[in-house]
C-alpha atoms as a PDB file:
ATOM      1  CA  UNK A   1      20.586  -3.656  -1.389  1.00  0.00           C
ATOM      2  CA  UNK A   2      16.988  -3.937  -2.176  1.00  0.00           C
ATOM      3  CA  UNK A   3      17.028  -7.785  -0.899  1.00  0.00           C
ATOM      4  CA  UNK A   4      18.015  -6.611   2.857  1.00  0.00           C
ATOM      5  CA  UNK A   5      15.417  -3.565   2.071  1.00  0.00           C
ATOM      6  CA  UNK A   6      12.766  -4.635   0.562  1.00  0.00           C
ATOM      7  CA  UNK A   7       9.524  -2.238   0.029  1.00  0.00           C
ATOM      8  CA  UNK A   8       6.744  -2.154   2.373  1.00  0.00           C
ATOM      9  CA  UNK A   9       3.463  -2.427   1.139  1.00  0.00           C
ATOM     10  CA  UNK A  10       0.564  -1.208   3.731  1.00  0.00           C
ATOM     11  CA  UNK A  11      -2.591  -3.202   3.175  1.00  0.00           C
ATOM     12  CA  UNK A  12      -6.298  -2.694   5.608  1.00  0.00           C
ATOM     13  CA  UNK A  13      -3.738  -1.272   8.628  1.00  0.00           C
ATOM     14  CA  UNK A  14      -0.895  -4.268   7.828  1.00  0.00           C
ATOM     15  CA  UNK A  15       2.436  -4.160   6.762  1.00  0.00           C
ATOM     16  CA  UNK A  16       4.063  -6.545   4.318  1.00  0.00           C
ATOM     17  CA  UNK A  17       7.162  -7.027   2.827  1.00  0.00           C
ATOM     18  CA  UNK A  18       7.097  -6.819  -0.967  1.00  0.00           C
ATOM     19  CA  UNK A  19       9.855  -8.835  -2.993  1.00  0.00           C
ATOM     20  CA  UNK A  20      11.449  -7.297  -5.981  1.00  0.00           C
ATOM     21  CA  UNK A  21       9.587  -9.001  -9.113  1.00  0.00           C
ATOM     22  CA  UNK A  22      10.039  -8.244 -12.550  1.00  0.00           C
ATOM     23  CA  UNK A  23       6.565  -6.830 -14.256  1.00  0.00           C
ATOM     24  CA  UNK A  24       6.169  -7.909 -18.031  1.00  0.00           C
ATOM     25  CA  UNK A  25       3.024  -5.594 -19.941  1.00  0.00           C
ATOM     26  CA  UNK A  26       2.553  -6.749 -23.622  1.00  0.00           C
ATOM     27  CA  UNK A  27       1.086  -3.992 -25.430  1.00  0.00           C
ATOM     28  CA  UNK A  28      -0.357  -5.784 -28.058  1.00  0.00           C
ATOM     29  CA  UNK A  29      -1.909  -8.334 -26.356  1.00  0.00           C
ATOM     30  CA  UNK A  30      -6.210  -8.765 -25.485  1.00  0.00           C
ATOM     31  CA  UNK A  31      -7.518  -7.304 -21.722  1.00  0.00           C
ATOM     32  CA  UNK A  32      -6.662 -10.478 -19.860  1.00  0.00           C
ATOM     33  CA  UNK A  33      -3.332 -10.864 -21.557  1.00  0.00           C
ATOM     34  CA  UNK A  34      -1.079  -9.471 -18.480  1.00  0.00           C
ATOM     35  CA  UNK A  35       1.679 -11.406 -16.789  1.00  0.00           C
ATOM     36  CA  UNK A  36       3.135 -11.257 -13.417  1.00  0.00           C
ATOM     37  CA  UNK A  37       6.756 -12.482 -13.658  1.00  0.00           C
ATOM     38  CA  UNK A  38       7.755 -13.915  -9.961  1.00  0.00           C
ATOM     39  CA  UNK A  39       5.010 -14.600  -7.024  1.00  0.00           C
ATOM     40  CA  UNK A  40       5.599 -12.045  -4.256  1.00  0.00           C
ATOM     41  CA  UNK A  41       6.503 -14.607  -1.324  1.00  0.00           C
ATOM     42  CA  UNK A  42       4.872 -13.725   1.672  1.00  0.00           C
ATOM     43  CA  UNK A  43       4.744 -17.392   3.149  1.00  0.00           C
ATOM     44  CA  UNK A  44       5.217 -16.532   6.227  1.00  0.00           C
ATOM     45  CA  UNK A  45       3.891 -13.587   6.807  1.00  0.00           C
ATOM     46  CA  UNK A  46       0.197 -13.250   9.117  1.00  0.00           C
ATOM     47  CA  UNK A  47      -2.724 -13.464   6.279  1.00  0.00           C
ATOM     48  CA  UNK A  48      -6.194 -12.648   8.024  1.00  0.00           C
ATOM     49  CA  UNK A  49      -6.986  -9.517   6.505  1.00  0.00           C
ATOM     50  CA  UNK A  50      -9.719 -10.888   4.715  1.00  0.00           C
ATOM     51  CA  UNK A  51     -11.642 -13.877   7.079  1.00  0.00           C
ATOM     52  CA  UNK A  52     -10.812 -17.652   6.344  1.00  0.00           C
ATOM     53  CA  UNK A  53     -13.698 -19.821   6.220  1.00  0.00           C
ATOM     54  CA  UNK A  54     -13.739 -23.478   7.215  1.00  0.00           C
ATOM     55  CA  UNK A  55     -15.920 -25.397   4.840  1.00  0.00           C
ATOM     56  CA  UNK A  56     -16.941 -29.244   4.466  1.00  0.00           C
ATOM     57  CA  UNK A  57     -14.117 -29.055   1.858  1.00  0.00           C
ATOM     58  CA  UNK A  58     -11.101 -27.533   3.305  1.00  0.00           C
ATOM     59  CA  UNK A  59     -10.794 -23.711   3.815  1.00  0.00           C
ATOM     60  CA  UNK A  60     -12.664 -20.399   1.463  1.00  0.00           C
ATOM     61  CA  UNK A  61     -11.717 -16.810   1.505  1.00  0.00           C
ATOM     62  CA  UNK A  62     -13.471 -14.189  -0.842  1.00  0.00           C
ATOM     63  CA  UNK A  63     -11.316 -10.904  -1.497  1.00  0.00           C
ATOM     64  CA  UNK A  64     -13.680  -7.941  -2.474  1.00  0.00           C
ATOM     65  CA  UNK A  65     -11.586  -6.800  -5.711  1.00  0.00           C
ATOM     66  CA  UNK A  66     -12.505  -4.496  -8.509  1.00  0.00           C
ATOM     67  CA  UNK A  67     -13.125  -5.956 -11.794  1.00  0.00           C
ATOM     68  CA  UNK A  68     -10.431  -3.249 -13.406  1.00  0.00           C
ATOM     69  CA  UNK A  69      -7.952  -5.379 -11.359  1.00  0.00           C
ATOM     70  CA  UNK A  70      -9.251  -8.439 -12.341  1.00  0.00           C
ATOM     71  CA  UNK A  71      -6.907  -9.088 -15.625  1.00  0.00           C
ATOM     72  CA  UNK A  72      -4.263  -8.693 -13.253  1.00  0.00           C
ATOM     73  CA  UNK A  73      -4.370 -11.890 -11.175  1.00  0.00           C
ATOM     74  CA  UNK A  74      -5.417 -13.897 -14.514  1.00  0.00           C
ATOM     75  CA  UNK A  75      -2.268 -13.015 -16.381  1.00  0.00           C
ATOM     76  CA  UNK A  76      -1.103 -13.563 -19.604  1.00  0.00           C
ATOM     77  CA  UNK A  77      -3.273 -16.355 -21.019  1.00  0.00           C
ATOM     78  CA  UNK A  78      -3.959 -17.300 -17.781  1.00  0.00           C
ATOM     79  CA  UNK A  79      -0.571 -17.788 -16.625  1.00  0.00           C
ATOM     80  CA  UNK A  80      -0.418 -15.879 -13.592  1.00  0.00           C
ATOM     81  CA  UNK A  81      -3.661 -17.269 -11.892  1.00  0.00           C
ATOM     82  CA  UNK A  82      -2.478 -20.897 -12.556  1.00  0.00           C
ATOM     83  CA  UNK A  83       1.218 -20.472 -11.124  1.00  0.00           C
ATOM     84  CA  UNK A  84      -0.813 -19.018  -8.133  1.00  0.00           C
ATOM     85  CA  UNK A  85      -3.093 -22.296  -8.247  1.00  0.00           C
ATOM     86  CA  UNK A  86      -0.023 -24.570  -8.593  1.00  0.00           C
ATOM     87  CA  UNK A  87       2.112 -22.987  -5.519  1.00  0.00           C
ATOM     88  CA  UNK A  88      -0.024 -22.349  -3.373  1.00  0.00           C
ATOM     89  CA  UNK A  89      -2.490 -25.615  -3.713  1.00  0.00           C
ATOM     90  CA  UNK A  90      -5.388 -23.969  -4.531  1.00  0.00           C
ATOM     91  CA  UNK A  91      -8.531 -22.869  -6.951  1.00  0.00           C
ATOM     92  CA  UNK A  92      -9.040 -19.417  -7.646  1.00  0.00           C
ATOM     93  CA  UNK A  93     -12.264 -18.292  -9.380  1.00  0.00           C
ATOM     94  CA  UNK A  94     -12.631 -14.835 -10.593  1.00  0.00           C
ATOM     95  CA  UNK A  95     -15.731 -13.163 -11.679  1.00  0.00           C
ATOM     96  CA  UNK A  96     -16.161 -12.706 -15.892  1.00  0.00           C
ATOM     97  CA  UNK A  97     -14.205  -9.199 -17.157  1.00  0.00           C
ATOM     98  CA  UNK A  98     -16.231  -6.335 -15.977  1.00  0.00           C
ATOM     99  CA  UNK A  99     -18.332  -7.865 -13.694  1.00  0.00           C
ATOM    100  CA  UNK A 100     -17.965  -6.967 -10.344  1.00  0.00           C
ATOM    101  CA  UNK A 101     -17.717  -9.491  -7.378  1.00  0.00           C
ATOM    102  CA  UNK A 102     -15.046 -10.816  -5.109  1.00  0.00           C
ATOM    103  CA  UNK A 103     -12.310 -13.089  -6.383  1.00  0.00           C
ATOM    104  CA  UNK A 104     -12.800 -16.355  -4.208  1.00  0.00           C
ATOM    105  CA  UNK A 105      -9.857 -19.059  -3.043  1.00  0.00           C
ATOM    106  CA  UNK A 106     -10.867 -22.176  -2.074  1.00  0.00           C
ATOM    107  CA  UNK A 107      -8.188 -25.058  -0.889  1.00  0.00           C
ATOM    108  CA  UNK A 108      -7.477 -27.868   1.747  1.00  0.00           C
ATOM    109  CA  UNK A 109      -5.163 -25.981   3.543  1.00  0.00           C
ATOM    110  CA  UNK A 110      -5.556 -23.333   5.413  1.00  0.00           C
ATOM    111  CA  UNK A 111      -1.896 -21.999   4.912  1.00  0.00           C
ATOM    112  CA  UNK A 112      -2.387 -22.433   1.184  1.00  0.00           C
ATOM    113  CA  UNK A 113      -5.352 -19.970   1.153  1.00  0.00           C
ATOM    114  CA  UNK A 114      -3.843 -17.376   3.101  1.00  0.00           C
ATOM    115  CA  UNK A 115      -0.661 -17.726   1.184  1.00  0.00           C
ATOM    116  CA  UNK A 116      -2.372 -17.255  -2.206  1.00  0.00           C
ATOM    117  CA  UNK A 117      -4.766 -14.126  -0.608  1.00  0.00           C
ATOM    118  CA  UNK A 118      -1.878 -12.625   0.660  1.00  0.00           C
ATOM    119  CA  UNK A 119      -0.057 -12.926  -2.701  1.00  0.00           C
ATOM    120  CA  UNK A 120      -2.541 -11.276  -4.621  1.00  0.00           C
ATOM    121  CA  UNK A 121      -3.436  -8.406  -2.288  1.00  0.00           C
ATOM    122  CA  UNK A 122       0.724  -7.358  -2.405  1.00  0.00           C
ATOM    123  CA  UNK A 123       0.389  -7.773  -6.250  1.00  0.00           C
ATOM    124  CA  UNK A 124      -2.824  -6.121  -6.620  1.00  0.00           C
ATOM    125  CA  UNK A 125      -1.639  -3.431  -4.693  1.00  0.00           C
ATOM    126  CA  UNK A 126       1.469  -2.721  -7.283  1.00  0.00           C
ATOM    127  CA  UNK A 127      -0.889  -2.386 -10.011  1.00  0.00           C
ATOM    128  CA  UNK A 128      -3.006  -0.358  -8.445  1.00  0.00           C
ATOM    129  CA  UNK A 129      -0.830   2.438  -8.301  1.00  0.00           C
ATOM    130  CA  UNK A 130      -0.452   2.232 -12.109  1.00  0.00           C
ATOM    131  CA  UNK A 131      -4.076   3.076 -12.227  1.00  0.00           C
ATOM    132  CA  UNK A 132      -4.788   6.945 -13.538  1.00  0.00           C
ATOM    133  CA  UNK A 133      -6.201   8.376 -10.470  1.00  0.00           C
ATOM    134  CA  UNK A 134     -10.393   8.865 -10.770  1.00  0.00           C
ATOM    135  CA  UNK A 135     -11.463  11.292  -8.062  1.00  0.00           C
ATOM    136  CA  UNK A 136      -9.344  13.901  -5.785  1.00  0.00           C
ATOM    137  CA  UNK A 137     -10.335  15.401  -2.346  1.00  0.00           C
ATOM    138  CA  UNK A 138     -10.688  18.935  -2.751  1.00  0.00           C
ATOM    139  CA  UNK A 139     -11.960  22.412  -1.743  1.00  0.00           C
ATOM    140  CA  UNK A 140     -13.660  24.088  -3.982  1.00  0.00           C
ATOM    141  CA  UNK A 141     -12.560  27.789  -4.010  1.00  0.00           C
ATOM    142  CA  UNK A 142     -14.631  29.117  -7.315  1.00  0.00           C
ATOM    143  CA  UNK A 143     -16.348  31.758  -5.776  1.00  0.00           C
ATOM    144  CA  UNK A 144     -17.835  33.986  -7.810  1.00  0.00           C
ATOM    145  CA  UNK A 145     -14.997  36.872  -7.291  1.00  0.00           C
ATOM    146  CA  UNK A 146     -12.395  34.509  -7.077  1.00  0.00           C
ATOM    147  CA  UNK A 147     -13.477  33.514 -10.425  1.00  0.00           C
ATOM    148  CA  UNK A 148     -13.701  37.650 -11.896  1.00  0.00           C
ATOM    149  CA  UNK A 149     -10.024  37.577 -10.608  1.00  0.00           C
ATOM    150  CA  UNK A 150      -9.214  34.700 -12.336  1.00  0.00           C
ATOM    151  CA  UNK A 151     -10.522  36.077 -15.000  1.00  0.00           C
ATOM    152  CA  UNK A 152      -8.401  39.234 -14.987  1.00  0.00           C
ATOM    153  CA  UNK A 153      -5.314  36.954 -14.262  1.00  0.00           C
ATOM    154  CA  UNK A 154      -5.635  35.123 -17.305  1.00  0.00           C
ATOM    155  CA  UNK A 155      -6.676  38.456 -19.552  1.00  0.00           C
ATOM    156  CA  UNK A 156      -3.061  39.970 -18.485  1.00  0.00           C
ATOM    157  CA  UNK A 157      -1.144  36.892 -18.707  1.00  0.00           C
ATOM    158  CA  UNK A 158      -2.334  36.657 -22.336  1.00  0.00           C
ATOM    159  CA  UNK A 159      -1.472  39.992 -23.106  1.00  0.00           C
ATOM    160  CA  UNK A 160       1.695  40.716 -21.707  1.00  0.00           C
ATOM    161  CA  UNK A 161       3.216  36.985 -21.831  1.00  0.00           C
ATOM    162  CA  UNK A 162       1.579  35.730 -25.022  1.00  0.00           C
ATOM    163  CA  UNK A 163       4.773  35.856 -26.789  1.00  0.00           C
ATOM    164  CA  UNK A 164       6.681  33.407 -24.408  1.00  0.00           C
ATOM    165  CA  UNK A 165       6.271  29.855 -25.805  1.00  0.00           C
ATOM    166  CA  UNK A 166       3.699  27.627 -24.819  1.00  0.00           C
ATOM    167  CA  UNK A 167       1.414  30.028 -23.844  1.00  0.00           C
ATOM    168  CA  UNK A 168      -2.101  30.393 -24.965  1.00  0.00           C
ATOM    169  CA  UNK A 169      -5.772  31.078 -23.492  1.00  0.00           C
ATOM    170  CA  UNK A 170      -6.178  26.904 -24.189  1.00  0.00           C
ATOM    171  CA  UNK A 171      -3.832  26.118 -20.818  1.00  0.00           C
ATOM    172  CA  UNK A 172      -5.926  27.883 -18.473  1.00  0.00           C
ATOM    173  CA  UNK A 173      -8.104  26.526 -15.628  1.00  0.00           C
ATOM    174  CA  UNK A 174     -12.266  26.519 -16.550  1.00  0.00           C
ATOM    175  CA  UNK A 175     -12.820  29.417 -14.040  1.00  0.00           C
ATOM    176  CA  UNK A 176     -16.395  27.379 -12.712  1.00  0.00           C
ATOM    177  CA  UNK A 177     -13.145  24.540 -11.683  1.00  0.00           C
ATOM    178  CA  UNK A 178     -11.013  26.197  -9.392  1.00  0.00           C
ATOM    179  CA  UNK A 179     -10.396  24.086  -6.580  1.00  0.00           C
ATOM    180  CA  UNK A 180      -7.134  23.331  -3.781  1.00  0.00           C
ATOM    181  CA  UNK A 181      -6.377  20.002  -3.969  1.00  0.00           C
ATOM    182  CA  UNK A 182      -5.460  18.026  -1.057  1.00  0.00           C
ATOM    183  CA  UNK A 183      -4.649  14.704  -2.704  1.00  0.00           C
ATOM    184  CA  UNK A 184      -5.530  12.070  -5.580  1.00  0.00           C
ATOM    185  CA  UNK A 185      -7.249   9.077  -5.451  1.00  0.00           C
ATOM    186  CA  UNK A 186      -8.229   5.733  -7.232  1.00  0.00           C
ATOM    187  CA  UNK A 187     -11.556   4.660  -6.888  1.00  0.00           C
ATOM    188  CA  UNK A 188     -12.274   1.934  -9.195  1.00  0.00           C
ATOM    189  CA  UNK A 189     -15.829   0.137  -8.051  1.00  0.00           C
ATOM    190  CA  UNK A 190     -19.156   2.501  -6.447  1.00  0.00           C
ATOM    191  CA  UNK A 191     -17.619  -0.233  -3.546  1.00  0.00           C
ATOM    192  CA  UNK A 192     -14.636   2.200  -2.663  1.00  0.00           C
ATOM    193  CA  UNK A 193     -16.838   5.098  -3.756  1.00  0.00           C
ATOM    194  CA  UNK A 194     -18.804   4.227  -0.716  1.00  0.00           C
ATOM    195  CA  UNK A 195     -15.782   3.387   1.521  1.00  0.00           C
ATOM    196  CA  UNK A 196     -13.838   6.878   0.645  1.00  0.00           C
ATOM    197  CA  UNK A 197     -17.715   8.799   1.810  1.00  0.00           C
ATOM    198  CA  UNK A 198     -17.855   6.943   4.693  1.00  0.00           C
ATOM    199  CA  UNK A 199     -14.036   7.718   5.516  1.00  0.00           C
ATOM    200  CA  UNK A 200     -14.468  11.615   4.607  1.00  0.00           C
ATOM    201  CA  UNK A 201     -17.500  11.258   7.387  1.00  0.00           C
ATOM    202  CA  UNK A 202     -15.251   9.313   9.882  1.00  0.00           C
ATOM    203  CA  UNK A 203     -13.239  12.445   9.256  1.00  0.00           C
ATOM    204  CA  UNK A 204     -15.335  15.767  10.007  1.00  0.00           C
ATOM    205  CA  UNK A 205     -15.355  15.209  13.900  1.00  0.00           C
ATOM    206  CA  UNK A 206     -11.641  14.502  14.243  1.00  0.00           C
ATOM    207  CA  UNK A 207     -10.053  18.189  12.355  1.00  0.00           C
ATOM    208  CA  UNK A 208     -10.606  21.973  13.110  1.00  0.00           C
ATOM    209  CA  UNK A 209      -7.512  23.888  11.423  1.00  0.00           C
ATOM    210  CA  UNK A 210      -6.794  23.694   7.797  1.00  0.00           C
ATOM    211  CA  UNK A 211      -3.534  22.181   8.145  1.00  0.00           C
ATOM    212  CA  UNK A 212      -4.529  19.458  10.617  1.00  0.00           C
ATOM    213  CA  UNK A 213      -7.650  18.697   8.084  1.00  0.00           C
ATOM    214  CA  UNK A 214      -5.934  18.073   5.152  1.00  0.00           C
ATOM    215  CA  UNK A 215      -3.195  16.167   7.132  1.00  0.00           C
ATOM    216  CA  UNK A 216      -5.582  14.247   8.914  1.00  0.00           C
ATOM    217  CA  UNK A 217      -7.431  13.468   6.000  1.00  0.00           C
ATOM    218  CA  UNK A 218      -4.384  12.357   3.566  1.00  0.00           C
ATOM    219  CA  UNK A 219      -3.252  10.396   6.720  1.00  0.00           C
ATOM    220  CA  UNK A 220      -6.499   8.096   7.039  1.00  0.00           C
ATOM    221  CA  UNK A 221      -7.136   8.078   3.099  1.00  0.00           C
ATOM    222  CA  UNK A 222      -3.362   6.396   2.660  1.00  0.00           C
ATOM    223  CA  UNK A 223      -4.040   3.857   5.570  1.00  0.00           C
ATOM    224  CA  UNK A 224      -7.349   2.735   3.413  1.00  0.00           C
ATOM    225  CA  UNK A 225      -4.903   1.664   0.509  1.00  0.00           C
ATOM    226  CA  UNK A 226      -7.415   4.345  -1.417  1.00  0.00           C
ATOM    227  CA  UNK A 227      -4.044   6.752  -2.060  1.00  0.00           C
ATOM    228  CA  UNK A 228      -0.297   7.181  -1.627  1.00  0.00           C
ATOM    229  CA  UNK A 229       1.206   9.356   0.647  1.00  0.00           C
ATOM    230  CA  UNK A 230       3.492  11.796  -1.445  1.00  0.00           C
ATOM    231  CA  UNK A 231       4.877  14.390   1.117  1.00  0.00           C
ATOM    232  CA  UNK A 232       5.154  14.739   5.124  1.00  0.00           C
ATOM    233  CA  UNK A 233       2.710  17.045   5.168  1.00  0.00           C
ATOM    234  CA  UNK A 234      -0.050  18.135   2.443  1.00  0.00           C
ATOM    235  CA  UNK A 235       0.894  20.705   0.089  1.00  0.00           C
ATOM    236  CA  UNK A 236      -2.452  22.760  -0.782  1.00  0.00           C
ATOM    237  CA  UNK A 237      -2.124  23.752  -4.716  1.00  0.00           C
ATOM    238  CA  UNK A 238      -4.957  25.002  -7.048  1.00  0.00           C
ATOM    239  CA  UNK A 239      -3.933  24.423 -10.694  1.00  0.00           C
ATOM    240  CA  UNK A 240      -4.583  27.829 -12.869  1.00  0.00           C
ATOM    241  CA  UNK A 241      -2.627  26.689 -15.736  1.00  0.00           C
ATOM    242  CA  UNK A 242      -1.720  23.076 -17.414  1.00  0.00           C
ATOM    243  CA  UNK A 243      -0.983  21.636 -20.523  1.00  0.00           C
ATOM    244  CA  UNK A 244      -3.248  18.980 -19.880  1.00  0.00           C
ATOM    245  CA  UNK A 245      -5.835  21.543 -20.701  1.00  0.00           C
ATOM    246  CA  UNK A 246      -4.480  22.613 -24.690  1.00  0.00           C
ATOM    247  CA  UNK A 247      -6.663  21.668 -27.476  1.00  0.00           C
ATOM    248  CA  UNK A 248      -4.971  20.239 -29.872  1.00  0.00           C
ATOM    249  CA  UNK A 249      -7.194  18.155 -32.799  1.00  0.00           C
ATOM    250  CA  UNK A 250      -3.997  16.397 -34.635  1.00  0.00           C
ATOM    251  CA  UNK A 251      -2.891  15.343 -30.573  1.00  0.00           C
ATOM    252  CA  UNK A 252      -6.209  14.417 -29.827  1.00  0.00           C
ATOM    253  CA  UNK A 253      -6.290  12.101 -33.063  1.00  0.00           C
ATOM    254  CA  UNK A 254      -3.463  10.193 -32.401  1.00  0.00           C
ATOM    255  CA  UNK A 255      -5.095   9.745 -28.753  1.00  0.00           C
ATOM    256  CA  UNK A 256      -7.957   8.107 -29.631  1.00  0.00           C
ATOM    257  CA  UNK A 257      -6.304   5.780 -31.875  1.00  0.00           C
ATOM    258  CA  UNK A 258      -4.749   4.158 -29.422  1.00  0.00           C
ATOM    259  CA  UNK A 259      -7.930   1.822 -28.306  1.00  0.00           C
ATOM    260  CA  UNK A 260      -8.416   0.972 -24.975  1.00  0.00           C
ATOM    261  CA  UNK A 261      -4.946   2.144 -24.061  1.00  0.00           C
ATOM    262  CA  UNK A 262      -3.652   4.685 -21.722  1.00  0.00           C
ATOM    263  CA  UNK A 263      -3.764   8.126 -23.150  1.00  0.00           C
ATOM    264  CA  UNK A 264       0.290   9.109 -23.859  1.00  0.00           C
ATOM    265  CA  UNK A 265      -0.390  12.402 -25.927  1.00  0.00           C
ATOM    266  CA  UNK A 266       1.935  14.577 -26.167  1.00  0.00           C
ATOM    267  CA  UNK A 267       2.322  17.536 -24.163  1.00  0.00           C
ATOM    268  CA  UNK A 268       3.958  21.060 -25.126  1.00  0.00           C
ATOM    269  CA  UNK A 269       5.394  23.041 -22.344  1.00  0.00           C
ATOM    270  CA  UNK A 270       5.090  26.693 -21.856  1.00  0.00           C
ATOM    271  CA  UNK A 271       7.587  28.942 -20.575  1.00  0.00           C
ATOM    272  CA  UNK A 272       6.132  30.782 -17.114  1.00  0.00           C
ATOM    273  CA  UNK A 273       9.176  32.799 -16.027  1.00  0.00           C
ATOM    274  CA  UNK A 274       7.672  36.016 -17.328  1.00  0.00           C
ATOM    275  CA  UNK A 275       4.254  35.278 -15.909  1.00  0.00           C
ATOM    276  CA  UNK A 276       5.967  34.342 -12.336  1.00  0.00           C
ATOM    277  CA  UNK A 277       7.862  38.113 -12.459  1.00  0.00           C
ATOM    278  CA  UNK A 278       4.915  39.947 -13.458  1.00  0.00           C
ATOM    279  CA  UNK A 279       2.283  38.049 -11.172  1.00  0.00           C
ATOM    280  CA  UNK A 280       4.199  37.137  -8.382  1.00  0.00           C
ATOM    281  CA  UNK A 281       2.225  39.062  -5.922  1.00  0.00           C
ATOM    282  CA  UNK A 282      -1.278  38.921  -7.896  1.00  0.00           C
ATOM    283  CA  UNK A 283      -4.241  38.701  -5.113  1.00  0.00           C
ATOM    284  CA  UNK A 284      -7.120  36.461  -6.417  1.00  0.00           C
ATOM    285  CA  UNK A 285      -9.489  37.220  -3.666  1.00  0.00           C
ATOM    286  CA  UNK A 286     -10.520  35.507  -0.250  1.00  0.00           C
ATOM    287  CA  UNK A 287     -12.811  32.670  -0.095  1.00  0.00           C
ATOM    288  CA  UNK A 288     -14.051  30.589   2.784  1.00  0.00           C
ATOM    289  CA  UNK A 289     -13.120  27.085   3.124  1.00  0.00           C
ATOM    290  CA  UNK A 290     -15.679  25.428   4.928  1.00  0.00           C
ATOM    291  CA  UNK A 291     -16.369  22.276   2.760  1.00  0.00           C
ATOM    292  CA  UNK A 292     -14.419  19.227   1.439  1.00  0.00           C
ATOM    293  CA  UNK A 293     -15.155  17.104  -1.488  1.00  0.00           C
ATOM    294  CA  UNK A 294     -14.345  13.992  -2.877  1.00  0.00           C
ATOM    295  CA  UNK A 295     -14.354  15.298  -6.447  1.00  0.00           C
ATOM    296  CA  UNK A 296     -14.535  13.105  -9.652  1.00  0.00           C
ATOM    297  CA  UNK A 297     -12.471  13.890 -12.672  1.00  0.00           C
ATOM    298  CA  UNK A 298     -13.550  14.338 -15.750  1.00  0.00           C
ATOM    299  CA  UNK A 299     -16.565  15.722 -15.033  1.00  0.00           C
ATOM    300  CA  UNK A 300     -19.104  18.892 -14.289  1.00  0.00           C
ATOM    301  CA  UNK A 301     -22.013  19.580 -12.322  1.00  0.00           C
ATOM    302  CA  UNK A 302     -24.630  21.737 -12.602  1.00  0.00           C
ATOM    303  CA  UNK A 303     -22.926  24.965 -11.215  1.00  0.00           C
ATOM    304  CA  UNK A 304     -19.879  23.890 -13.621  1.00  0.00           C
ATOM    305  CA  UNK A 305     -17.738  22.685 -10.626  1.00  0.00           C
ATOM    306  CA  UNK A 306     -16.678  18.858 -10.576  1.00  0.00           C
ATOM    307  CA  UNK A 307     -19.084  16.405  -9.953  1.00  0.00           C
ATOM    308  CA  UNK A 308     -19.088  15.346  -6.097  1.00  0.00           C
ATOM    309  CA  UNK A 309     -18.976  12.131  -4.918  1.00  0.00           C
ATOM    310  CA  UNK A 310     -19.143  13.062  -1.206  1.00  0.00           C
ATOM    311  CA  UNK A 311     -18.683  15.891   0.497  1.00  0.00           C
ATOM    312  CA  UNK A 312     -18.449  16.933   4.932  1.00  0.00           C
ATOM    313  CA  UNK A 313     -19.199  20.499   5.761  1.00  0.00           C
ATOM    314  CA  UNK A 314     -17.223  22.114   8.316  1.00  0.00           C
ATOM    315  CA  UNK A 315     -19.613  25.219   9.431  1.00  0.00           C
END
C-alpha cells in the first residue's frame, strides 16, 4: 500500500512525504521537452527551506538549482512549469538552458510560494537521482607497489584465465587509478562542488578509525541531498576489473550516435569463477590511508590518478 506508505524524500535536514506520480520521458523530443505527470502535493507540509521574502508585490523565494535540472521543472513544452503556475498561483522564472542561476517564485500568497518551492524541490530531487553520478569520495591506494602487484595480478589472470569468457587485458583497472571507494556522488554546478569541499572539511575533525570515517562521511554527504545512502554501513571496494573498461570500436560507434543521450552500450560479461579460485588469497601489498578525496570521473591528473576536487588529510 504505497498510498498509506508513501516514500520519504530528505531535503537540507527535512523530511517530506513524496506521492506516487507517474514520470513520462519522450526520447525523441528537444532538451526542454520533459514532462512531469501529477504535482507531488505537499500542501501542507512546512516549506522554509529556502527563505520567503515579503516584497511590495506579494511574497519571492529564489531556489539555488542547477541548470542540468532546469528542463525538469519546464516540462514538456512547457507544460510542467505552467500546471505549477496555475495550482499554486504563481510565476516561476527560470534562468535560459545552461545558464546557471536560481529558479525564482514570485506570488501574492505566501502559501502559494511555499507550496510551489516545495513541489519542485520533491520533484527535483527524483530526477536527480537519475543523474549519472560525476565525482566519488575515495582513497587513493595506487602506491607504487601496490601498483607492481597489480601488475602481477593482472599478468597471471591473463595467463591462466584467458580462456574463460569475457576476459581480456581491456577489463582491467589503469594501475595509476586504483582507489577504495567510499561512495558516489552527483555534483552538477562548481556550486555543490564547493558545498561537497566544504562538507569533506566539516568532516576531518569529527573521524579517527577507518570505519567511523567512511561512515561518518557517507552519513553527512546523504543528509546534504549530494548522495543516497545504499547500505547501513559503507562497504570499502576498489574495482580491479569492469566491463565498463573494454574497448570496443563497433560499441563505441553506436554510443556516440546516440546525441546528447545517456550512454546505453552494451556490456559483455566475463566469467571470474576461475580467477576467484586461483586468486582468492592474492596479497596486493599494504598502503597507508591517510587521505580522502572527492574524486571526479572521467578524468586524470598529473600523477595519472583522478582529478581531485577536494581532498582532507588525516596525518
Amino acid at each position: 500500500m504505497e498510498v498509506l506508505r508513501p516514500a520519504l524524500v530528505n531535503i537540507d535536514g527535512r523530511i517530506y512525504r513524496k506521492n506516487h506520480v507517474k514520470e513520462q520521458v519522450y526520447l525523441n523530443e528537444e532538451e526542454e521537452d520533459f514532462t512531469y505527470s501529477g504535482v507531488v502535493d505537499c500542501m501542507d507540509e512546512p516549506c522554509d527551506s529556502v527563505l520567503i521574502e515579503q516584497t511590495d508585490r506579494g511574497y519571492r523565494c529564489a531556489m539555488p538549482v542547477p541548470s542540468a535540472l532546469y528542463k525538469y521543472v519546464i516540462g514538456k513544452k512547457g507544460e510542467t512549469k505552467r500546471r505549477l503556475e496555475t495550482e499554486t498561483r504563481t510565476s516561476i522564472t527560470i534562468p535560459k538552458l545552461g545558464m546557471e542561476g536560481e529558479i525564482v517564485i514570485t506570488g501574492q500568497q505566501r502559501a502559494g510560494v511555499a507550496s510551489a518551492q516545495t513541489r519542485i524541490e520533491v520533484m527535483l530531487e527524483s530526477f536527480r537521482r537519475k543523474q549519472p553520478f560525476t565525482h566519488f569520495l575515495s582513497f587513493a591506494i595506487n602506491h607504487l607497489t601496490i601498483q607492481e602487484q597489480f601488475v602481477k595480478f593482472k599478468e597471471r589472470v591473463l595467463e591462466e584465465c584467458s580462456q574463460d569468457r569475457g576476459i581480456d587485458s581491456s577489463i582491467f583497472q589503469n594501475p595509476a587509478k586504483l582507489h577504495l571507494t567510499i561512495g558516489t556522488l552527483i555534483l552538477l554546478n562548481e556550486q555543490e562542488i564547493t558545498k561537497a569541499c566544504e562538507l569533506l572539511q566539516k568532516c576531518k575533525e569529527d573521524f579517527i578509525k577507518l570505519q567511523l570515517v567512511v561512515d561518518g562521511l557517507m552519513e553527512r554527504f546523504v543528509a546534504s541531498g549530494l548522495t543516497e545512502k545504499e547500505w547501513d554501513r559503507v562497504k570499502l571496494h576498489a574495482t580491479l576489473m569492469n566491463t565498463l573498461f573494454r574497448r570496443d570500436p563497433t560499441v563505441e560507434g553506436r554510443a556516440n550516435s546516440t546525441l546528447g543521450k545517456q550512454n546505453l552500450r552494451e556490456r559483455e560479461s566475463f566469467d571470474a569463477r576461475n580467477v576467484l579460485k586461483k586468486c582468492e588469497n592474492y596479497h596486493f601489498g599494504e598502503v597507508e590511508l591517510n587521505s580522502v578525496h572527492i574524486s571526479q570521473r572521467f578524468s586524470t591528473d598529473s600523477s595519472g590518478f583522478y582529478a581531485s576536487s577536494g581532498a582532507i588529510n588525516f596525518s
